[in-house]
Protein backbone atom coordinates (compact mmCIF):
# COMPACT_ATOMS: atom_id res chain seq x y z
CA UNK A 1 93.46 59.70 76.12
CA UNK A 2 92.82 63.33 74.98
CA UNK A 3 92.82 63.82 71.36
CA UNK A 4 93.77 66.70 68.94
CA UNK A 5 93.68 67.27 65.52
CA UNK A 6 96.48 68.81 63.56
CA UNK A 7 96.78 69.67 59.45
CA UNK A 8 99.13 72.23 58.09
CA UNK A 9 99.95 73.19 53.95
CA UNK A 10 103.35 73.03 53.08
CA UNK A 11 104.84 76.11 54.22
CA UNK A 12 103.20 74.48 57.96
CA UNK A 13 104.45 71.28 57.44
CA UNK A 14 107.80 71.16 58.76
CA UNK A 15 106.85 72.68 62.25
CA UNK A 16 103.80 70.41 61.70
CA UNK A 17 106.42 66.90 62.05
CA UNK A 18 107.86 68.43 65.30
CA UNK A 19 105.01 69.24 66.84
CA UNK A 20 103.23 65.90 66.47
CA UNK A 21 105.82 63.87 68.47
CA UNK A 22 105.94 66.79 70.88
CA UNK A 23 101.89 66.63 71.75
CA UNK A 24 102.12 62.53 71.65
CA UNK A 25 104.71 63.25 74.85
CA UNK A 26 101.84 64.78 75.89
CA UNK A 27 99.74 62.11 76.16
CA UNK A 28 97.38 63.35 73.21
CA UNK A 29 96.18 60.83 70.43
CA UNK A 30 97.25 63.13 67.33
CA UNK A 31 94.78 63.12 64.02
CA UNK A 32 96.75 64.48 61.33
CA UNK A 33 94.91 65.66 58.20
CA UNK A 34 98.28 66.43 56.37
CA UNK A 35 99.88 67.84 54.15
CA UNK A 36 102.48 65.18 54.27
CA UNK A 37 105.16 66.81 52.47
CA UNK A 38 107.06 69.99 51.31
CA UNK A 39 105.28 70.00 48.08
CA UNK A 40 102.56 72.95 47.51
CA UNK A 41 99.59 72.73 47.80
CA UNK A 42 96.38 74.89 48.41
CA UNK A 43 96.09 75.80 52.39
CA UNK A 44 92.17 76.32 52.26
CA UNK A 45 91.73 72.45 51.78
CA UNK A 46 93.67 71.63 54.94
CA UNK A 47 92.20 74.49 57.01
CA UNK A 48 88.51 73.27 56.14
CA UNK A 49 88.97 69.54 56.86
CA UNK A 50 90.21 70.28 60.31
CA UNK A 51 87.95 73.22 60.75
CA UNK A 52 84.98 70.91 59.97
CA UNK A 53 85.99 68.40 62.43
CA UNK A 54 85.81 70.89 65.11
CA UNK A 55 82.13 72.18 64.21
CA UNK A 56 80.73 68.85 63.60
CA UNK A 57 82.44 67.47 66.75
CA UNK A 58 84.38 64.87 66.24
CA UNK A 59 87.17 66.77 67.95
CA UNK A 60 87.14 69.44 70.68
CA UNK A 61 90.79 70.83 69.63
CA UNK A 62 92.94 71.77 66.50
CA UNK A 63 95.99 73.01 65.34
CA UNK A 64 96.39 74.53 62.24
CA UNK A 65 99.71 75.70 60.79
CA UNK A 66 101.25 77.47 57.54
CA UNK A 67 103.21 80.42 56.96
CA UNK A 68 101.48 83.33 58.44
CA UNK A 69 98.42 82.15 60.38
CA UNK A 70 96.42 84.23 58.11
CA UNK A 71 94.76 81.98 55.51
CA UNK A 72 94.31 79.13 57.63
CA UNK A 73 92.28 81.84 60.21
CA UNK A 74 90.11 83.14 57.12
CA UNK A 75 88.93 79.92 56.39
CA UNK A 76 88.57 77.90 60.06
CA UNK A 77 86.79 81.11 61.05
CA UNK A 78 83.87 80.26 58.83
CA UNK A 79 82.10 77.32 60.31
CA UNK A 80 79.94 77.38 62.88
CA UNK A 81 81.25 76.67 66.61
CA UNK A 82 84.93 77.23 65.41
CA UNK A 83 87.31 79.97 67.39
CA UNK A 84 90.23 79.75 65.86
CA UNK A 85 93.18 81.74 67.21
CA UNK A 86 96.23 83.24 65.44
CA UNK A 87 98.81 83.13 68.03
CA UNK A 88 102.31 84.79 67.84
CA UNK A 89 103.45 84.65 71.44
CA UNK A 90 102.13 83.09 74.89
CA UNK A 91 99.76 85.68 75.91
CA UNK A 92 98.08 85.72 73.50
CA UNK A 93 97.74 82.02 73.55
CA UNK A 94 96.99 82.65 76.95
CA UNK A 95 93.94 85.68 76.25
CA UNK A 96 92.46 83.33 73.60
CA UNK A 97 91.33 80.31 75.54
CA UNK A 98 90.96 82.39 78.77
CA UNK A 99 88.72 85.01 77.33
CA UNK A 100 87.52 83.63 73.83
CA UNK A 101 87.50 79.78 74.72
CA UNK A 102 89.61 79.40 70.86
CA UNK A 103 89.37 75.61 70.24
CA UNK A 104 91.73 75.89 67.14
CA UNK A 105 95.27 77.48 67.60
CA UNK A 106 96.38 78.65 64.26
CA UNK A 107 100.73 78.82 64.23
CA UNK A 108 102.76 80.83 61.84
CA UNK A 109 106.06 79.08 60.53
CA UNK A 110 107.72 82.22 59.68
CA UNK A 111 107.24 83.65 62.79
CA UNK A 112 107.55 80.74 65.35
CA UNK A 113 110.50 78.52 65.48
CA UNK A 114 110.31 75.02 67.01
CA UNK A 115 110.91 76.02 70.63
CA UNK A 116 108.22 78.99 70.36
CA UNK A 117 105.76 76.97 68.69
CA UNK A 118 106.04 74.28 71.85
CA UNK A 119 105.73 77.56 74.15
CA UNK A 120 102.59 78.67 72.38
CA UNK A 121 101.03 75.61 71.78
CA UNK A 122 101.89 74.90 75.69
CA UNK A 123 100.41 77.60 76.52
CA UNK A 124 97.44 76.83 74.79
CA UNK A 125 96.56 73.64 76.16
CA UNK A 126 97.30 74.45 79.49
CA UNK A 127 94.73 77.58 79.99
CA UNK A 128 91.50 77.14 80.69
CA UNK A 129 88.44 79.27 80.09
CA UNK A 130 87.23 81.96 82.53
CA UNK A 131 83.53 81.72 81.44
CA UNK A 132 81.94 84.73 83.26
CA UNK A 133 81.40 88.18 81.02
CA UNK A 134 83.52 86.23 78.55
CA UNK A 135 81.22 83.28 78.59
CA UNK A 136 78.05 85.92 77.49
CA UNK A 137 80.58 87.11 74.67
CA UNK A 138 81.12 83.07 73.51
CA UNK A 139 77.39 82.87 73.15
CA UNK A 140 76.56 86.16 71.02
CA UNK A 141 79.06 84.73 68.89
CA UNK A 142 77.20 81.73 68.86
CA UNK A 143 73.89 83.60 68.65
CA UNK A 144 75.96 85.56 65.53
CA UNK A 145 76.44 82.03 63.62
CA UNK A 146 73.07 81.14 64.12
CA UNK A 147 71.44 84.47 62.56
CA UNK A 148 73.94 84.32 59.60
CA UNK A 149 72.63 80.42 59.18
CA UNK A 150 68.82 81.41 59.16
CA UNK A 151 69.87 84.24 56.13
CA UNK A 152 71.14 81.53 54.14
CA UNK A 153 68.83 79.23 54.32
């Protein structure tokens, strides 16, 4: 079974609860890191957990959802071997595994409904890589992570 990892903060969470049953139909064993209601609460939290999933490797995919993308982004773009993706529409979806190989799509609730957020996130899983010259741009990122590692250590 292919598995996924999801976590949203509150202003995610609603489209979080659709989407869950949504990538279960899908045949993927869903982690969810919460939140687990509507109450506030402080996005970075969520966005690290499933960020640090990712770069340790315990999963290969993640979604990450709250109101604009934005935060969650900031934060899940910080550790090492995570490409997280702010996606607003398909082709984008589309360009970010293709030529970036993202392995975290970040959603926006206030600019994706339900039905969008199924289109992007369809999108998503369905594209694969292209390697190639974007596979030399994947590994000078990679190369990037590992210089900024040896100046803080």
């Amino acid at each position: 079974m292919k598995k996924i990892v999801i976590a949203s903060d509150h202003g995610g969470f609603g489209l979080k609860e659709k989407l869950k049953p949504y990538l279960e139909n899908k045949g993927f064993q869903v982690k969810d890191l919460g939140t687990y209601s509507k109450e506030s609460c402080d996005y970075p939290c969520y966005a690290y957990s499933l960020a640090k999933e990712i770069s340790q490797g315990r999963y290969k995919i993640g979604i990450l959802i709250c109101k604009s993308g934005i935060g969650n982004s900031i934060v899940a773009n910080r550790l090492p071997g995570v490409r997280a993706a702010l996606c607003y529409n398909i082709k984008a979806a589309r360009l970010s595994r293709r030529h970036n190989d993202s392995n975290v799509l970040l959603l926006a609730s206030l600019f994706s409904n339900t039905s969008q957020a199924k289109k992007i996130t369809a999108a998503w899983l369905n594209t694969e890589f292209e390697g190639g010259r974007h596979l030399r741009r994947v590994k000078q990122i990679t190369k990037i992570e590992k210089e900024i590692k040896r100046w803080k250590a």
